[in-house]
C-alpha atoms as a PDB file:
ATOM      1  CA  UNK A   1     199.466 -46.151 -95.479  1.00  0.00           C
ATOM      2  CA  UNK A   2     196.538 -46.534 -97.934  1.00  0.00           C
ATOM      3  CA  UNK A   3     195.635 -49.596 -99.729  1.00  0.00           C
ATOM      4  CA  UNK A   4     196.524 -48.302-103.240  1.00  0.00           C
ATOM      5  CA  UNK A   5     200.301 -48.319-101.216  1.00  0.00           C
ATOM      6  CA  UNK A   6     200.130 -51.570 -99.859  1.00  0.00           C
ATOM      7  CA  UNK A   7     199.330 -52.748-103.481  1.00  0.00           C
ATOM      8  CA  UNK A   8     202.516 -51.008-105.078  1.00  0.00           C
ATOM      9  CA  UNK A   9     204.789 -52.127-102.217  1.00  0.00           C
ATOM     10  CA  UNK A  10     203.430 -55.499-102.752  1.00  0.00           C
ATOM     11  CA  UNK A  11     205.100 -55.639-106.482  1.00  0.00           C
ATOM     12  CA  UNK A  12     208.841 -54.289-105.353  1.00  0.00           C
ATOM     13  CA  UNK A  13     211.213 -56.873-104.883  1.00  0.00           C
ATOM     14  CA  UNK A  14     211.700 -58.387-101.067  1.00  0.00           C
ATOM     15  CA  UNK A  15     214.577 -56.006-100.796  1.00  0.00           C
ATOM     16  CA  UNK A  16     213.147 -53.009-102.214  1.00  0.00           C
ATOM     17  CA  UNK A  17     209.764 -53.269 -99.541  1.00  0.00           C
ATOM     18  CA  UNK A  18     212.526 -53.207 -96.849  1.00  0.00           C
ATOM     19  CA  UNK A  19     213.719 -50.245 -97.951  1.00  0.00           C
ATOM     20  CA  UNK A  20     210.368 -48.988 -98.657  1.00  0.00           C
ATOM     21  CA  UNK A  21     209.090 -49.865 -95.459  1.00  0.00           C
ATOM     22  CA  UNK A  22     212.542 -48.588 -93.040  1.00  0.00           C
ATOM     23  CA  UNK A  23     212.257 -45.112 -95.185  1.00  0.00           C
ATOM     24  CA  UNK A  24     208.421 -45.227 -93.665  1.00  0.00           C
ATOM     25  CA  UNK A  25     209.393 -45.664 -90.778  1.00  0.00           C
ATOM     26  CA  UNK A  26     212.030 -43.566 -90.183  1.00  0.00           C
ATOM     27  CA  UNK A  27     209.718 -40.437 -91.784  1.00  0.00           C
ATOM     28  CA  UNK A  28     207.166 -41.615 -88.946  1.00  0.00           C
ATOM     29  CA  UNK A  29     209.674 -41.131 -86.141  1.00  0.00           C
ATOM     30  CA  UNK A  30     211.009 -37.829 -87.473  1.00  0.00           C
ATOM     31  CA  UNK A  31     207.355 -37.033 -87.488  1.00  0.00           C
ATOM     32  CA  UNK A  32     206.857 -38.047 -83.839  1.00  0.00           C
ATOM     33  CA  UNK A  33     210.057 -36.807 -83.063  1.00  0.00           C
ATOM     34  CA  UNK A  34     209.347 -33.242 -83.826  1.00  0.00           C
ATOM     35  CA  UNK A  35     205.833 -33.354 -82.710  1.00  0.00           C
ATOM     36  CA  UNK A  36     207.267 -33.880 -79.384  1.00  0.00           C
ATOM     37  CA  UNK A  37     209.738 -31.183 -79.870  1.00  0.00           C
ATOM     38  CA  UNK A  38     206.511 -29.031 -80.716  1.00  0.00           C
ATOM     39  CA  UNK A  39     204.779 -30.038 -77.433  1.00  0.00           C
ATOM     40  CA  UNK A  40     207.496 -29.332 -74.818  1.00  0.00           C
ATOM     41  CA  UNK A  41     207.862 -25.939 -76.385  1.00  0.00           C
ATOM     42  CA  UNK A  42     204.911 -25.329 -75.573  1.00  0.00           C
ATOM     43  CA  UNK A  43     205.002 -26.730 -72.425  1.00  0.00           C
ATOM     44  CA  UNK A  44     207.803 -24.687 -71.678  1.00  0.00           C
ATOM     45  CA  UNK A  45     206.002 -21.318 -72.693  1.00  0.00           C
ATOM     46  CA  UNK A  46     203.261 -22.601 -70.672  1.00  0.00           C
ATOM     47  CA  UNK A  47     205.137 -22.799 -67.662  1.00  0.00           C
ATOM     48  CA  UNK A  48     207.225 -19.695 -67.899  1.00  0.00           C
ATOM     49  CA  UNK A  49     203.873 -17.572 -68.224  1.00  0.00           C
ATOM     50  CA  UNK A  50     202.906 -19.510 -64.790  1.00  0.00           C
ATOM     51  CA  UNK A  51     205.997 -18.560 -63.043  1.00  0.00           C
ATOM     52  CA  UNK A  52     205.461 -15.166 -64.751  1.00  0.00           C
ATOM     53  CA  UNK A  53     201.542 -15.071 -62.888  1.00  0.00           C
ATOM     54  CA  UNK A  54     203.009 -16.119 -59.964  1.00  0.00           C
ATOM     55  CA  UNK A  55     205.984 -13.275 -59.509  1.00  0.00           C
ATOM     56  CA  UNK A  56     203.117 -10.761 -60.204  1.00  0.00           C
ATOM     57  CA  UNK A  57     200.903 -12.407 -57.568  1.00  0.00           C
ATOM     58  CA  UNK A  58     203.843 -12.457 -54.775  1.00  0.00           C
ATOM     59  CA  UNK A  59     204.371  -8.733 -55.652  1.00  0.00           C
ATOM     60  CA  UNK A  60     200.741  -7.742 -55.214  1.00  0.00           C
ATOM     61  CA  UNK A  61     200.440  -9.765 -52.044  1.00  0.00           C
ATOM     62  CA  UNK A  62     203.735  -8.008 -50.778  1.00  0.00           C
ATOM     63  CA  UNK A  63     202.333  -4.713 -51.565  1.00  0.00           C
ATOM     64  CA  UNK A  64     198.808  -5.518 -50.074  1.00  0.00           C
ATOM     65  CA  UNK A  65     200.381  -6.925 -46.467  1.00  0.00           C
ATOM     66  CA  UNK A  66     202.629  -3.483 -46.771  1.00  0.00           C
ATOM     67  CA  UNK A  67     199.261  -1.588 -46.295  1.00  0.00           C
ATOM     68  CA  UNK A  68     198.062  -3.469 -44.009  1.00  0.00           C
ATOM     69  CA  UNK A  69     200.579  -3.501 -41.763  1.00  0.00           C
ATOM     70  CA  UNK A  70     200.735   0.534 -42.179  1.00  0.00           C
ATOM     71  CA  UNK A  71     196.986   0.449 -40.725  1.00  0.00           C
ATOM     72  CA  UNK A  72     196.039   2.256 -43.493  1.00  0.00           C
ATOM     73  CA  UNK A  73     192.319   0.742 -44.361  1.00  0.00           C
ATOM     74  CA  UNK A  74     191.794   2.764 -47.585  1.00  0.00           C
ATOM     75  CA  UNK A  75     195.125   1.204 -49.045  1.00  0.00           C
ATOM     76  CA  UNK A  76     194.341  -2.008 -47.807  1.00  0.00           C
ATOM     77  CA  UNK A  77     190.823  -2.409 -49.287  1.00  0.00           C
ATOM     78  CA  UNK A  78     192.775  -0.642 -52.929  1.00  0.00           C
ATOM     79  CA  UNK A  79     195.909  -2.675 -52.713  1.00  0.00           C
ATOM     80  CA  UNK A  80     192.609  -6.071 -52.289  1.00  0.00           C
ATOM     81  CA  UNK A  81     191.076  -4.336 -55.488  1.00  0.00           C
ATOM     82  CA  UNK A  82     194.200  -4.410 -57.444  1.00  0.00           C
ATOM     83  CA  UNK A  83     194.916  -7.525 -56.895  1.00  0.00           C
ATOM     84  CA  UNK A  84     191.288  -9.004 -57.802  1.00  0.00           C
ATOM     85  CA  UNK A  85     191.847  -7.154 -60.849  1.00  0.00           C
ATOM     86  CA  UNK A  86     194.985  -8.464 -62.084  1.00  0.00           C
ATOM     87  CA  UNK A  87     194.738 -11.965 -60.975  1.00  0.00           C
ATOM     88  CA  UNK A  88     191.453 -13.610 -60.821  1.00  0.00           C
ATOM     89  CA  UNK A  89     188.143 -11.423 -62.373  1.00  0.00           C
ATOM     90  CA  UNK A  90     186.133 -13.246 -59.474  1.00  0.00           C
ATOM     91  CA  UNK A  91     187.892 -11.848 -56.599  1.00  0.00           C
ATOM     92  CA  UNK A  92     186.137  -8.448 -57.412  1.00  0.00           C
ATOM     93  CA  UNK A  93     183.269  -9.573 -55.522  1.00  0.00           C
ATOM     94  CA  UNK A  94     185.467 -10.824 -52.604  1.00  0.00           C
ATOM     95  CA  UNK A  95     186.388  -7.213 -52.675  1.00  0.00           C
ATOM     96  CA  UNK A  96     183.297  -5.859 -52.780  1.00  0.00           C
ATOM     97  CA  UNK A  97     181.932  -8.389 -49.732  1.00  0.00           C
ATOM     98  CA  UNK A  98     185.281  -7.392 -47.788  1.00  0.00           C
ATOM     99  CA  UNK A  99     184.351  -3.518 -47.913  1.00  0.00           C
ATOM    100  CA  UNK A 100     180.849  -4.321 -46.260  1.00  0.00           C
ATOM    101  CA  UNK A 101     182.407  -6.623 -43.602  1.00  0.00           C
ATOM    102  CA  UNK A 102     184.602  -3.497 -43.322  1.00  0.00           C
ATOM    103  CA  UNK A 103     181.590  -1.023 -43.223  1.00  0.00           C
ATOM    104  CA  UNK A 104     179.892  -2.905 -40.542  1.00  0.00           C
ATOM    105  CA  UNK A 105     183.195  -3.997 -38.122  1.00  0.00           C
ATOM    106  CA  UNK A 106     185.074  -0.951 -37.817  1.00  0.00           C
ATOM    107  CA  UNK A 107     185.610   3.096 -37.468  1.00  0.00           C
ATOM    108  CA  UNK A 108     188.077   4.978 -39.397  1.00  0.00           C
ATOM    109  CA  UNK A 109     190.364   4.210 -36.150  1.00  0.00           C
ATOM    110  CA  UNK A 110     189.663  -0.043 -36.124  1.00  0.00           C
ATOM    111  CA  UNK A 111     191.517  -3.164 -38.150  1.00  0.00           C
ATOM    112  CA  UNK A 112     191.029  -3.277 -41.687  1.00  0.00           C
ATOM    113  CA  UNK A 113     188.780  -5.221 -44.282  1.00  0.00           C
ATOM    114  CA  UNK A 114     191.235  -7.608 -45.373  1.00  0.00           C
ATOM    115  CA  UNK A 115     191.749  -8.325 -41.376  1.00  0.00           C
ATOM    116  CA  UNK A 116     188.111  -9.253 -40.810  1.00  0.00           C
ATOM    117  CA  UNK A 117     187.431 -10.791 -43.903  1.00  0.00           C
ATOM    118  CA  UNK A 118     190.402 -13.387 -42.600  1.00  0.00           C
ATOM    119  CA  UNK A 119     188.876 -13.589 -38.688  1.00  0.00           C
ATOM    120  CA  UNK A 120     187.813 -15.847 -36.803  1.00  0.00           C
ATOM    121  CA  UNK A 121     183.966 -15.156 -35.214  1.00  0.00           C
ATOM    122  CA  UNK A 122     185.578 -14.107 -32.021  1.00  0.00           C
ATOM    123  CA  UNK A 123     188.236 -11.943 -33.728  1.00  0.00           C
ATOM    124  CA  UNK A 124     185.128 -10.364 -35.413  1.00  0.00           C
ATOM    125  CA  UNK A 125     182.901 -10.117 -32.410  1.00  0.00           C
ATOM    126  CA  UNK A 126     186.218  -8.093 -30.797  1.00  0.00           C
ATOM    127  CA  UNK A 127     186.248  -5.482 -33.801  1.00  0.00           C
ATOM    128  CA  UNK A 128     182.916  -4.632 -33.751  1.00  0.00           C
ATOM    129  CA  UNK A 129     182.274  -1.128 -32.278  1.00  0.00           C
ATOM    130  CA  UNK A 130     179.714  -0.657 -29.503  1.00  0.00           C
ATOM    131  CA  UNK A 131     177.296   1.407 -32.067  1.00  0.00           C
ATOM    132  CA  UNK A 132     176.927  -1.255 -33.879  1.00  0.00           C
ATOM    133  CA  UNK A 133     176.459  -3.555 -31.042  1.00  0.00           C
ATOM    134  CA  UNK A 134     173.787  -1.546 -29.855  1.00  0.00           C
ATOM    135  CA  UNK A 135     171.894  -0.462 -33.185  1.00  0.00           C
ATOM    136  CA  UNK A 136     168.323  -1.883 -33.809  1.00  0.00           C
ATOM    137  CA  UNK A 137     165.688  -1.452 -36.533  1.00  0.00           C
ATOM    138  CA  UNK A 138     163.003  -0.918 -34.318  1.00  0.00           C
ATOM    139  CA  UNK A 139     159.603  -3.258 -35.775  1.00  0.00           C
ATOM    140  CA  UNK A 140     155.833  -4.234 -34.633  1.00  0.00           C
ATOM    141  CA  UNK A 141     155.690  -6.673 -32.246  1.00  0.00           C
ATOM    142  CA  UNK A 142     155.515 -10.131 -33.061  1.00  0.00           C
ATOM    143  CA  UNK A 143     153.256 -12.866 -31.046  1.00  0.00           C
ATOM    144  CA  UNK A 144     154.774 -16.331 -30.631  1.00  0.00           C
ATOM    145  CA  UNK A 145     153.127 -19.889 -30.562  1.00  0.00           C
ATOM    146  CA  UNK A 146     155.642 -22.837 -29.650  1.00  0.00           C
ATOM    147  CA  UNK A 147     153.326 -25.299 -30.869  1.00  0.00           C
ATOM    148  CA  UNK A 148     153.689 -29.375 -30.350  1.00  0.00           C
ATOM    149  CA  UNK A 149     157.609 -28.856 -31.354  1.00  0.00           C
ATOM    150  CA  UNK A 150     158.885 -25.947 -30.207  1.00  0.00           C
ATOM    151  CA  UNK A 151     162.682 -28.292 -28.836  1.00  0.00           C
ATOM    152  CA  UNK A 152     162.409 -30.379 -32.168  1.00  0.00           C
ATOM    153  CA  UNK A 153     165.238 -32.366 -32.923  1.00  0.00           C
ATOM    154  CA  UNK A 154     165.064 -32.412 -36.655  1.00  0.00           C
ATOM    155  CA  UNK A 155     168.036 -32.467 -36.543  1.00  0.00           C
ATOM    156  CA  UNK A 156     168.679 -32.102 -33.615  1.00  0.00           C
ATOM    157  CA  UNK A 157     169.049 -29.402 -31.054  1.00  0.00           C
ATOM    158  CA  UNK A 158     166.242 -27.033 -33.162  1.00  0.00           C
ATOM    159  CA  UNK A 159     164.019 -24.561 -32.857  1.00  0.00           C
ATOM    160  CA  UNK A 160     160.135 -24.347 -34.308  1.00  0.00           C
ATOM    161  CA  UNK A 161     157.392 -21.912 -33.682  1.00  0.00           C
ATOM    162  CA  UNK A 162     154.992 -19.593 -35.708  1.00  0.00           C
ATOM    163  CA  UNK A 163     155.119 -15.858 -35.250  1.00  0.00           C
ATOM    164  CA  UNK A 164     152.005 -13.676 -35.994  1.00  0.00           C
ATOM    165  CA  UNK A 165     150.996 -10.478 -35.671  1.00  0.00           C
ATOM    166  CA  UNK A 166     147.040  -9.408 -35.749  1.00  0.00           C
ATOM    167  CA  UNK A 167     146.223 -12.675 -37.014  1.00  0.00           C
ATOM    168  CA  UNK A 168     148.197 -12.982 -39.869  1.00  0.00           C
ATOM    169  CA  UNK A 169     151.370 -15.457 -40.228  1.00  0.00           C
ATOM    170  CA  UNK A 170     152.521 -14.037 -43.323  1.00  0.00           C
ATOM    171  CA  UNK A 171     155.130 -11.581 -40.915  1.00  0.00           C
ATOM    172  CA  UNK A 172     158.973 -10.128 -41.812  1.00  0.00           C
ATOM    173  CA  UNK A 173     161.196 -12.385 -39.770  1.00  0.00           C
ATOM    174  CA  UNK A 174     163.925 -10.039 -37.841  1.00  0.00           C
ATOM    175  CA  UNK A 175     167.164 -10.474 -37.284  1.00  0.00           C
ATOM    176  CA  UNK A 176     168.612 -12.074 -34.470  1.00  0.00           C
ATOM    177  CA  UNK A 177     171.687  -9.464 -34.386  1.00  0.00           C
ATOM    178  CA  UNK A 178     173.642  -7.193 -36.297  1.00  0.00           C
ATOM    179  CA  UNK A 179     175.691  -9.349 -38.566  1.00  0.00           C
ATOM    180  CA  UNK A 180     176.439 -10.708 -42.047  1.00  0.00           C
ATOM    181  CA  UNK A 181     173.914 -13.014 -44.511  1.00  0.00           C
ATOM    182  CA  UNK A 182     175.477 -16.522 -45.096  1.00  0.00           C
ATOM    183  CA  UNK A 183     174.067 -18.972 -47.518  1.00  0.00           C
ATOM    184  CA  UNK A 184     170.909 -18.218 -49.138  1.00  0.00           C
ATOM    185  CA  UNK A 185     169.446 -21.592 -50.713  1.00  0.00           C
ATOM    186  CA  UNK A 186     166.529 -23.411 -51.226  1.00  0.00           C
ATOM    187  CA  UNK A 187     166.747 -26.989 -49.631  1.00  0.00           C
ATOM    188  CA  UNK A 188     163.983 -29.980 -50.527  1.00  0.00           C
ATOM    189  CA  UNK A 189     160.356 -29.438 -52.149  1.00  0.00           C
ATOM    190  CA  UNK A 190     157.527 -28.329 -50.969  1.00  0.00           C
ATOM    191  CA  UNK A 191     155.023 -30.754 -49.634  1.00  0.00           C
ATOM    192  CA  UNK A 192     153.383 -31.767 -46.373  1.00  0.00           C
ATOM    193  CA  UNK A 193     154.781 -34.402 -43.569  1.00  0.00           C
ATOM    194  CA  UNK A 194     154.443 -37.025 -46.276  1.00  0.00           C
ATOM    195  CA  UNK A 195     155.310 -35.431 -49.298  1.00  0.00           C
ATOM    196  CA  UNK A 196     157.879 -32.582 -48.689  1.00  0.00           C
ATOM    197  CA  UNK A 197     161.650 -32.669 -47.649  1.00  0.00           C
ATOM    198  CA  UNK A 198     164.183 -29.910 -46.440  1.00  0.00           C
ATOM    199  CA  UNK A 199     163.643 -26.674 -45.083  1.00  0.00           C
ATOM    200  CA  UNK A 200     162.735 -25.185 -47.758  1.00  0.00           C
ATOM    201  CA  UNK A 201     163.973 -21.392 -48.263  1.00  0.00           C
ATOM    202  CA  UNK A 202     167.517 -20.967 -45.895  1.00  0.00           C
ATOM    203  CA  UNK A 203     168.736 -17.698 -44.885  1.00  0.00           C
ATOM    204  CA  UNK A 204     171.514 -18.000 -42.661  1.00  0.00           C
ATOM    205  CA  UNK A 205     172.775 -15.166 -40.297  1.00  0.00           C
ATOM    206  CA  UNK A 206     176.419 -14.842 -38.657  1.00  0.00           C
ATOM    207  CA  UNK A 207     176.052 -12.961 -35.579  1.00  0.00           C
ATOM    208  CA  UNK A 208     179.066 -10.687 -34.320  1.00  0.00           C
ATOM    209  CA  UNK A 209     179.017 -13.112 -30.963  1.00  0.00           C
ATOM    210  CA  UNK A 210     180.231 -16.031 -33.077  1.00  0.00           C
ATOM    211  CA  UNK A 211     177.182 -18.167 -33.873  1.00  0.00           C
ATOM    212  CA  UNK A 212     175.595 -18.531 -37.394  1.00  0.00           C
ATOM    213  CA  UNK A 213     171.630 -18.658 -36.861  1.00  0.00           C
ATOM    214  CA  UNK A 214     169.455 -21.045 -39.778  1.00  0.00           C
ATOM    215  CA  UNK A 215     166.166 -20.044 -40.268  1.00  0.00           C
ATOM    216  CA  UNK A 216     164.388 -22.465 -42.616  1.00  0.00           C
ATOM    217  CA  UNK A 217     160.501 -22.553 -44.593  1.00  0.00           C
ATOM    218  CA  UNK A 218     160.755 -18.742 -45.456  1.00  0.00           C
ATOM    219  CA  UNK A 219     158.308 -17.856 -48.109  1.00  0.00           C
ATOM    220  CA  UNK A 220     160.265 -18.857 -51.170  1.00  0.00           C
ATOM    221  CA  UNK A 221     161.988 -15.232 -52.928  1.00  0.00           C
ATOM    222  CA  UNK A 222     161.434 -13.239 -49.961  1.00  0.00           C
ATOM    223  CA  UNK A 223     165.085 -12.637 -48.567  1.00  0.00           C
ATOM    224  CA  UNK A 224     165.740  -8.993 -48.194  1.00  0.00           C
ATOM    225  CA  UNK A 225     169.534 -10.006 -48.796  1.00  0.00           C
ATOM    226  CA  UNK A 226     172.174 -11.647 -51.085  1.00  0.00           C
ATOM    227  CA  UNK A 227     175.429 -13.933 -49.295  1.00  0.00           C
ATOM    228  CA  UNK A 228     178.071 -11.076 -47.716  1.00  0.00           C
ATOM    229  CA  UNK A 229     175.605  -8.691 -47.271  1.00  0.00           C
ATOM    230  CA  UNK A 230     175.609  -6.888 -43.888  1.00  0.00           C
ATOM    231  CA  UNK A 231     172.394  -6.254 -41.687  1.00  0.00           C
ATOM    232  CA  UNK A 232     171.346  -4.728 -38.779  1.00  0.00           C
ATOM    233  CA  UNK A 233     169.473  -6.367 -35.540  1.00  0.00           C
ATOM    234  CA  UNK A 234     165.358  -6.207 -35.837  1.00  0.00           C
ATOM    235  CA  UNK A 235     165.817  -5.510 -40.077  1.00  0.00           C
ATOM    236  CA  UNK A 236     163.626  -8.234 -41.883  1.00  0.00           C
ATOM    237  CA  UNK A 237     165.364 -11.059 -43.453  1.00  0.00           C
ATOM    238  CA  UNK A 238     162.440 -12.941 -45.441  1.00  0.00           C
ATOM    239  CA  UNK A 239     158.566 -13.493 -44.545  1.00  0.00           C
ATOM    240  CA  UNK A 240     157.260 -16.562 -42.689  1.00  0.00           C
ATOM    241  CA  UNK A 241     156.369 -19.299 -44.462  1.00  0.00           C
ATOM    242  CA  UNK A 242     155.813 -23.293 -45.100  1.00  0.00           C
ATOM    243  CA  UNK A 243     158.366 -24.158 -47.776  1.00  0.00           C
ATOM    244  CA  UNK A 244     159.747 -27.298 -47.678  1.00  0.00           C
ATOM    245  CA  UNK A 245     158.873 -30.194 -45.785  1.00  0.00           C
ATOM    246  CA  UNK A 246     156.375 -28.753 -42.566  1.00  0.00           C
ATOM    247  CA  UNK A 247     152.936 -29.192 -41.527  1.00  0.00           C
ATOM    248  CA  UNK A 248     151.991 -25.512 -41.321  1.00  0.00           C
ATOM    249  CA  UNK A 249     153.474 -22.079 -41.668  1.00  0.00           C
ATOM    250  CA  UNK A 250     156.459 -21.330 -38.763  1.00  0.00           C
ATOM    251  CA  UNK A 251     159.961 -20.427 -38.326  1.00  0.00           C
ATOM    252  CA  UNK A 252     162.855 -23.661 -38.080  1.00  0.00           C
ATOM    253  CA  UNK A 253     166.363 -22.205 -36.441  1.00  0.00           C
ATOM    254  CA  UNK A 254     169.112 -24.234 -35.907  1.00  0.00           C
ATOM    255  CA  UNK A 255     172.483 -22.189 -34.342  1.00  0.00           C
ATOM    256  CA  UNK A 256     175.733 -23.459 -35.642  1.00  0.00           C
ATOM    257  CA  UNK A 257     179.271 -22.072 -35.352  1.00  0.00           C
ATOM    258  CA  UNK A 258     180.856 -20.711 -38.443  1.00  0.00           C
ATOM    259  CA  UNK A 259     183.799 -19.191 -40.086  1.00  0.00           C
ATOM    260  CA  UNK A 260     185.109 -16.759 -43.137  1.00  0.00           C
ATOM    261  CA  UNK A 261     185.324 -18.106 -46.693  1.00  0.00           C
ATOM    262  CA  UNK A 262     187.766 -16.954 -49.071  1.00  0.00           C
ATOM    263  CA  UNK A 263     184.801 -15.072 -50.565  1.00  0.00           C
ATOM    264  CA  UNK A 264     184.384 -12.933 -47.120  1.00  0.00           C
ATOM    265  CA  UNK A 265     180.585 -15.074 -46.844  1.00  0.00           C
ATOM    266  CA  UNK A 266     179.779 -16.706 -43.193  1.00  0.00           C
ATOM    267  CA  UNK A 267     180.847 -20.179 -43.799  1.00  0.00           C
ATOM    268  CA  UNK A 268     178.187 -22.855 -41.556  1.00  0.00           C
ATOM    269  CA  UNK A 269     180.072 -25.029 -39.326  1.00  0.00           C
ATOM    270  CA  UNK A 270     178.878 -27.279 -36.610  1.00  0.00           C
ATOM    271  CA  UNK A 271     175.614 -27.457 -35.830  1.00  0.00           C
ATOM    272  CA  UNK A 272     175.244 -26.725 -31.604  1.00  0.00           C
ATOM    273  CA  UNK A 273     173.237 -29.621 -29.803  1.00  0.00           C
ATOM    274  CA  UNK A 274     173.618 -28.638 -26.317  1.00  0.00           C
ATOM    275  CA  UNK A 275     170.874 -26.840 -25.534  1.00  0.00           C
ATOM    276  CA  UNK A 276     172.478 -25.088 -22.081  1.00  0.00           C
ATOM    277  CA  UNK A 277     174.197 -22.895 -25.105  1.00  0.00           C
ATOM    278  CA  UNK A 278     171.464 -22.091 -27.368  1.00  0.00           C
ATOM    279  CA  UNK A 279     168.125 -22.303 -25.335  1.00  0.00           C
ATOM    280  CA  UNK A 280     169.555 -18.523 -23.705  1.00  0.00           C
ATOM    281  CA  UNK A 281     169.818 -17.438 -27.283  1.00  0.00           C
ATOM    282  CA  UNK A 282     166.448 -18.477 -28.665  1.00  0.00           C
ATOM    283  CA  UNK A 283     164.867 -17.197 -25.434  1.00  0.00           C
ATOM    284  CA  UNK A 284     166.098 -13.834 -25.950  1.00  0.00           C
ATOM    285  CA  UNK A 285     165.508 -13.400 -29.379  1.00  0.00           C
ATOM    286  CA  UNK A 286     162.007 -14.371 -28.563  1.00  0.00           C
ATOM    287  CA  UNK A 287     161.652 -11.318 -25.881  1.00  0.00           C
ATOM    288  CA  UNK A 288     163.148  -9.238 -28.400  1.00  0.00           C
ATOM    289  CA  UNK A 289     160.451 -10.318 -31.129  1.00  0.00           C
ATOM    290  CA  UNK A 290     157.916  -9.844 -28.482  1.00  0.00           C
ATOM    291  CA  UNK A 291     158.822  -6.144 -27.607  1.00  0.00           C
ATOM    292  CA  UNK A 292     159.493  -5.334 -31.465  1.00  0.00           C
ATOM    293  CA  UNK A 293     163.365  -4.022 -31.359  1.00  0.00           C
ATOM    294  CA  UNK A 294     162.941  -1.980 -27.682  1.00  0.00           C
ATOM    295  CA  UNK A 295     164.553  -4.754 -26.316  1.00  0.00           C
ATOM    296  CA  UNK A 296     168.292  -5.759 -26.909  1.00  0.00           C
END
């Protein structure tokens, strides 16, 4: 109510503002009344479209577990597409990631995408086919220096050293295994003991055996790979460098456990302290670095 209102109520008789004032409020509560009306209507829509999303997700799901359990992969990885497509745009790259996991897991004769993508690291390890197991991008040897902290525990239960080859530091780091790229991320800034923090630039790599390998202070852009993307043992991942918070140019790996995401990406668990379980892992990959990919 205005004031040029107020002032006209204010000459009506006593019994006249009543009325005035009850037919005000009255209007008001019709008002509110049907404003609420308004809103549940719409609530109502609201939730009947939900229900409506939800009927047409149960009957893609039904009709994506049907292929499945028919073993037929080429349904399974369409039925996966279809329902990306109809439900959430974003699940297109889930399907995309899945087919790669698929790609690099199994034959025409093995478990499907959608079964991988949804394993655990030792389901995955059992899929994979002995090809893969045993296929290696051959590359130059690499020469090793532990340096003062090759057992660092920053954090603890990691790895340091420096590769090189003829002198130079500025080398293709290989991978550990034939597996899938985790995270990719850049963690800290760049700086000496003093100034710097993090790791720098992370690649992480899920091996088939169920461990997820770190490698931290790559040179900062140089991953060969994006998150879900397969690769084979011995292929680069990223070039040796000093990002982060480090003293000098060398390789940090920490070996954790990991699992799936929703998004078919190797999701970093646990990190593993006890050396008895990764000391035999490092050691390895170090002869294999040291014969360049002619040892497995």
């Amino acid at each position: 109510m205005n004031q040029t209102s107020l002032d006209v109520l204010q000459q009506l008789e006593p019994e006249f503002q009543y009325r005035e004032l009850k037919g005000i409020e009255l209007r008001t509560e019709r008002q509110l009344q049907e404003q609420r009306d308004r809103i549940e209507a719409e609530n109502q829509q609201f939730l009947a479209h939900l229900e409506s999303l939800a009927a047409e997700k149960e009957r893609a799901i039904a009709q994506h577990h049907a292929a499945v359990c028919r073993g037929n992969a080429v349904c399974a990885i369409a039925s996966v597409t279809l329902l990306s497509f109809m439900l959430i745009p974003g699940l297109n790259r889930i399907a995309e990631r899945t087919l790669k996991l698929y790609e690099w897991t199994t034959t025409s004769t093995t478990t499907t995408a959608t079964t991988v993508t949804n394993a655990t690291p030792q389901e995955i390890s059992k899929t994979t086919t002995p090809a893969a197991q045993t296929k290696v991008v051959p590359f130059k040897p690499l020469k090793q220096h532990r340096g003062p902290h090759f057992l660092d525990d920053s954090p603890s239960g990691s790895y340091d050293y420096t590769l090189e080859r003829d002198g130079s530091t500025a080398v293709p780091i290989p991978s550990p295994c034939n597996g899938v790229i985790g995270r990719v991320w850049f963690q800290g800034r760049t700086g000496n003991l003093s100034t710097g923090f993090g790791a720098g630039q992370i690649v992480e790599v899920a091996c088939d055996g169920g461990k997820l390998w770190l490698f931290g202070h790559l040179v900062k852009g140089s991953q060969t790979k994006q998150p879900g993307d397969g690769i084979i043992k011995g292929e680069a991942i990223g070039i040796q460098g000093q990002t982060g918070r480090t003293s000098g140019v060398h390789v940090h790996n920490q070996i954790h456990k990991y699992s799936i995401g929703t998004d078919g990406v190797p999701v970093r668990g646990d990190r593993i302290t006890d050396r008895s379980q990764t000391r035999p892992l490092i050691d390895d990959y170090r002869n294999f670095l040291a014969t360049g990919g002619t040892s497995n």
